[in-house]
PDB file of N, CA and C in Angstrom:
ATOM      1  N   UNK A   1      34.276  36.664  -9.622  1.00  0.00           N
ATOM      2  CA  UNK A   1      34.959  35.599 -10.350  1.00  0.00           C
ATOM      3  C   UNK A   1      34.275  34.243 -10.108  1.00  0.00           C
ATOM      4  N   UNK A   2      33.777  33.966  -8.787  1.00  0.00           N
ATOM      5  CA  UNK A   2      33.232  32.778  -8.820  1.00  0.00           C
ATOM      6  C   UNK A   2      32.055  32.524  -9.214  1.00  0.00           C
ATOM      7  N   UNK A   3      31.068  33.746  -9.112  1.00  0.00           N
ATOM      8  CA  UNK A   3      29.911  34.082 -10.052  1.00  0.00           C
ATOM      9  C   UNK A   3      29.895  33.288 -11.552  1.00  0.00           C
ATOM     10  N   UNK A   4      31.495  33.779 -11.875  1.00  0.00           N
ATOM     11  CA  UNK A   4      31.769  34.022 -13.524  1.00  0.00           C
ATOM     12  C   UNK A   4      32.018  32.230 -14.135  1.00  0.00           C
ATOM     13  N   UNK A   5      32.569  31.517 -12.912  1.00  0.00           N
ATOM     14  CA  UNK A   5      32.909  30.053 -13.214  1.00  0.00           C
ATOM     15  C   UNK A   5      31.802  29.009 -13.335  1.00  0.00           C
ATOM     16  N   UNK A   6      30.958  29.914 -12.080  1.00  0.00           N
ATOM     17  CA  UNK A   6      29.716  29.052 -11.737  1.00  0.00           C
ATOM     18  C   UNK A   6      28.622  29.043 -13.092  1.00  0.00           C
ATOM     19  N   UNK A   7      28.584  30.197 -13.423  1.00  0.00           N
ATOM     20  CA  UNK A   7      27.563  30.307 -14.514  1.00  0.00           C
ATOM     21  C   UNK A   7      28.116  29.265 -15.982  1.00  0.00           C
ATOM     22  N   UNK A   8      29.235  29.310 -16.110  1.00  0.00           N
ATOM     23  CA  UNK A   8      30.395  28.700 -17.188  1.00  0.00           C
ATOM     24  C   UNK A   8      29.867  27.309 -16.566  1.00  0.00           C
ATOM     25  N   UNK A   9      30.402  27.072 -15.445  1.00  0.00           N
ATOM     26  CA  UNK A   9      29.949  24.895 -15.611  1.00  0.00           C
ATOM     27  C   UNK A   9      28.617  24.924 -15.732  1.00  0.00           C
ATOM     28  N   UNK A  10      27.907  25.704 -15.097  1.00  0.00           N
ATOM     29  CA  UNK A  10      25.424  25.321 -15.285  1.00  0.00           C
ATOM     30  C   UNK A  10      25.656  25.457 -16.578  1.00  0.00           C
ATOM     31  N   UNK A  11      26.132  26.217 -17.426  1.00  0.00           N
ATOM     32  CA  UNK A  11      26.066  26.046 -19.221  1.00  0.00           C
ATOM     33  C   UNK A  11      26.308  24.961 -19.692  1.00  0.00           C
ATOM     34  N   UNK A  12      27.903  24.068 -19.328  1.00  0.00           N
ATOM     35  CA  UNK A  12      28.384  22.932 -19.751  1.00  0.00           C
ATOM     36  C   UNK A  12      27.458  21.855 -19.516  1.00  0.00           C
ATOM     37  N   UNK A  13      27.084  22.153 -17.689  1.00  0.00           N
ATOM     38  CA  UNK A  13      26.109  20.796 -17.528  1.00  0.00           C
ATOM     39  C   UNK A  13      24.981  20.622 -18.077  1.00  0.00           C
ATOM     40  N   UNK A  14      24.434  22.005 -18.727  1.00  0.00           N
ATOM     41  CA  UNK A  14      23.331  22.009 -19.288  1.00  0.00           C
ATOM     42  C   UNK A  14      23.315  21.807 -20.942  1.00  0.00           C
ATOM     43  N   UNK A  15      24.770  21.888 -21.598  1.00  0.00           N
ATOM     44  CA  UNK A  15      24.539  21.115 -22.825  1.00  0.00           C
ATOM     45  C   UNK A  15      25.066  19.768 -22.504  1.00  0.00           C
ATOM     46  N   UNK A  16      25.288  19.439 -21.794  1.00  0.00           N
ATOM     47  CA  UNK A  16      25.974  18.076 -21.438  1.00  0.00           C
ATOM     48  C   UNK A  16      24.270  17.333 -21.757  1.00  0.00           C
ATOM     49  N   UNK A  17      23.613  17.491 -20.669  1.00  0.00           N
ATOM     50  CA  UNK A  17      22.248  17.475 -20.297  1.00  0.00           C
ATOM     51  C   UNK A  17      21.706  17.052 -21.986  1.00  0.00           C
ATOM     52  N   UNK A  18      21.610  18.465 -22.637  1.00  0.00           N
ATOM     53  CA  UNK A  18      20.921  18.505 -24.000  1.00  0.00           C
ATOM     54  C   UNK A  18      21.593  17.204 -24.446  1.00  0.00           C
ATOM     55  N   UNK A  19      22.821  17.323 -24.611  1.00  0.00           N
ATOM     56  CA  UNK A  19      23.126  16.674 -25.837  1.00  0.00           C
ATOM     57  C   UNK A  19      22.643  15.204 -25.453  1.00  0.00           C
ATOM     58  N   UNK A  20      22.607  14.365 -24.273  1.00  0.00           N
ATOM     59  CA  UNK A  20      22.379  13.158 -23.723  1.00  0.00           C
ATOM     60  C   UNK A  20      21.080  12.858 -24.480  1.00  0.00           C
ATOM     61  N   UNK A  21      20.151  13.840 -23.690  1.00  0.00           N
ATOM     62  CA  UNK A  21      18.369  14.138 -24.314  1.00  0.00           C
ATOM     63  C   UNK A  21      18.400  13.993 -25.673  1.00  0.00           C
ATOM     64  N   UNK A  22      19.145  14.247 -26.793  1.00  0.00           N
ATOM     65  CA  UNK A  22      18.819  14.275 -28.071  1.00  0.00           C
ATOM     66  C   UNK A  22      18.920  12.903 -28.647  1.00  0.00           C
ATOM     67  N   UNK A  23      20.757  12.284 -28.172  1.00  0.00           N
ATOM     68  CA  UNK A  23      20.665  11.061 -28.520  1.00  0.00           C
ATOM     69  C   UNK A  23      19.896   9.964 -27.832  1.00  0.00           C
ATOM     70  N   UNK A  24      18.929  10.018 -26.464  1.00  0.00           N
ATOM     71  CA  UNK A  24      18.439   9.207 -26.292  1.00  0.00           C
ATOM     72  C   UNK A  24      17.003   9.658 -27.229  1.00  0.00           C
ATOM     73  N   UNK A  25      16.644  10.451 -27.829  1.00  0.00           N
ATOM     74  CA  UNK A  25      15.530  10.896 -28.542  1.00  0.00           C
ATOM     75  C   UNK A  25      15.525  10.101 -30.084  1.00  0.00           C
ATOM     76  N   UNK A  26      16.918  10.387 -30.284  1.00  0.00           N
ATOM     77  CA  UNK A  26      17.386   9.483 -31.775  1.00  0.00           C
ATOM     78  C   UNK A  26      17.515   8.165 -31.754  1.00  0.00           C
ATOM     79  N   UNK A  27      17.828   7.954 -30.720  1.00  0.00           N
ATOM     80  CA  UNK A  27      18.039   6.316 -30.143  1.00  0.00           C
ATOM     81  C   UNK A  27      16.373   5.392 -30.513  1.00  0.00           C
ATOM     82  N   UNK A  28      15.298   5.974 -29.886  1.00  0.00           N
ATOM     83  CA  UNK A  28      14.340   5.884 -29.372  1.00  0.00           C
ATOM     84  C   UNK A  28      13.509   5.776 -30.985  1.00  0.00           C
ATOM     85  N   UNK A  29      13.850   6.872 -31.623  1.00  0.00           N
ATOM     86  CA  UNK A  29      13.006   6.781 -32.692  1.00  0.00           C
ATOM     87  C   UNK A  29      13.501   6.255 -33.963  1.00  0.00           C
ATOM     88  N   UNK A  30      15.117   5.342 -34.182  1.00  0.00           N
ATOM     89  CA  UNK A  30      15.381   4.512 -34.800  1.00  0.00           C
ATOM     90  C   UNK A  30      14.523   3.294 -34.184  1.00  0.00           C
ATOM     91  N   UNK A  31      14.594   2.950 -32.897  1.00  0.00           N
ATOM     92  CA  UNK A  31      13.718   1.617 -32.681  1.00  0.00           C
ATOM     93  C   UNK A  31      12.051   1.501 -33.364  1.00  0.00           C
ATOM     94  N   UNK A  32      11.818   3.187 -33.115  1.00  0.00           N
ATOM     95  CA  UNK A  32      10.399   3.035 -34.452  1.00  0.00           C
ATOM     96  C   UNK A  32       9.926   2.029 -35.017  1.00  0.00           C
ATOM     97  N   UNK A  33      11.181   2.258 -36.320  1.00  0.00           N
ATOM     98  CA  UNK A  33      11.401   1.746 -37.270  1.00  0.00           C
ATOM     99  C   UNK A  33      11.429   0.378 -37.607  1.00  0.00           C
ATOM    100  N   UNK A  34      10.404  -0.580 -37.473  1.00  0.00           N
ATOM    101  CA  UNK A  34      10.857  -1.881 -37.380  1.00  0.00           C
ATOM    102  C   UNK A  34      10.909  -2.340 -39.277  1.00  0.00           C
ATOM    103  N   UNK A  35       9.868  -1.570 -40.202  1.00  0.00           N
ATOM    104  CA  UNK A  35       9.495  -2.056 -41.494  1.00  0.00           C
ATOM    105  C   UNK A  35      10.591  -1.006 -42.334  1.00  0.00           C
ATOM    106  N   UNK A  36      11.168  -1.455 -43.176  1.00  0.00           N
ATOM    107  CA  UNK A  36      12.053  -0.497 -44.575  1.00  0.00           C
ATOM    108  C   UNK A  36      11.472  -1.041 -45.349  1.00  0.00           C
ATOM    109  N   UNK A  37      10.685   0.020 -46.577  1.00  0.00           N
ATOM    110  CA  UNK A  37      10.583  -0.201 -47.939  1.00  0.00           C
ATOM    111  C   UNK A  37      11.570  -0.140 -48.389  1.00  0.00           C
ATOM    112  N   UNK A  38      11.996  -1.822 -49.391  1.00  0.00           N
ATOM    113  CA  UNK A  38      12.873  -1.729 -50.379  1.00  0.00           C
ATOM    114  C   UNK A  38      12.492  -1.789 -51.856  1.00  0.00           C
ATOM    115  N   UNK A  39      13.313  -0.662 -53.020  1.00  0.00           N
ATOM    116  CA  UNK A  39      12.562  -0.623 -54.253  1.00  0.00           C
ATOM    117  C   UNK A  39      13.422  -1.930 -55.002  1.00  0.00           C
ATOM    118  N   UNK A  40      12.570  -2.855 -55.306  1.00  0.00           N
ATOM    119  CA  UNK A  40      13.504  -4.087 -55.686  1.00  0.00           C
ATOM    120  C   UNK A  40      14.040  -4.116 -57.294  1.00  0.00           C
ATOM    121  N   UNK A  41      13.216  -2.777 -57.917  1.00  0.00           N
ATOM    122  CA  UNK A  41      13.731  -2.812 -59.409  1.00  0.00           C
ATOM    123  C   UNK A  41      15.490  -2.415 -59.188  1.00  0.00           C
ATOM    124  N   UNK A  42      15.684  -1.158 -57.905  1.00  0.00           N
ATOM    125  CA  UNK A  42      17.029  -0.511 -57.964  1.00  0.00           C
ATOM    126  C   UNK A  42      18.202  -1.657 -57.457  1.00  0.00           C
ATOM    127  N   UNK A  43      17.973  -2.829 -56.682  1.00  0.00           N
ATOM    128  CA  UNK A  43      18.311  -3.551 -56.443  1.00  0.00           C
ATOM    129  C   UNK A  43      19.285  -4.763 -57.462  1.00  0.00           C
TER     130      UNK A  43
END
């Protein structure tokens, strides 16, 4: 049983983990972005 709990939280902490990693990944590559083409006819 404690086998069974232990393996259950290393999963959680490990999407916990992921999910942190992704939004600092998205975070990171909006700052990219400093130039937007705007089409000024749709405007």
């Amino acid at each position: 049983m404690t086998l069974y709990a232990r393996g259950i939280a290393d999963a959680i902490l490990e999407g916990r983990a992921n999910a942190v990693n992704e939004v600092v990944k998205a975070v990171s590559a909006e700052g990219s972005d400093e130039f937007v083409e705007v089409d000024e006819a749709a405007a």
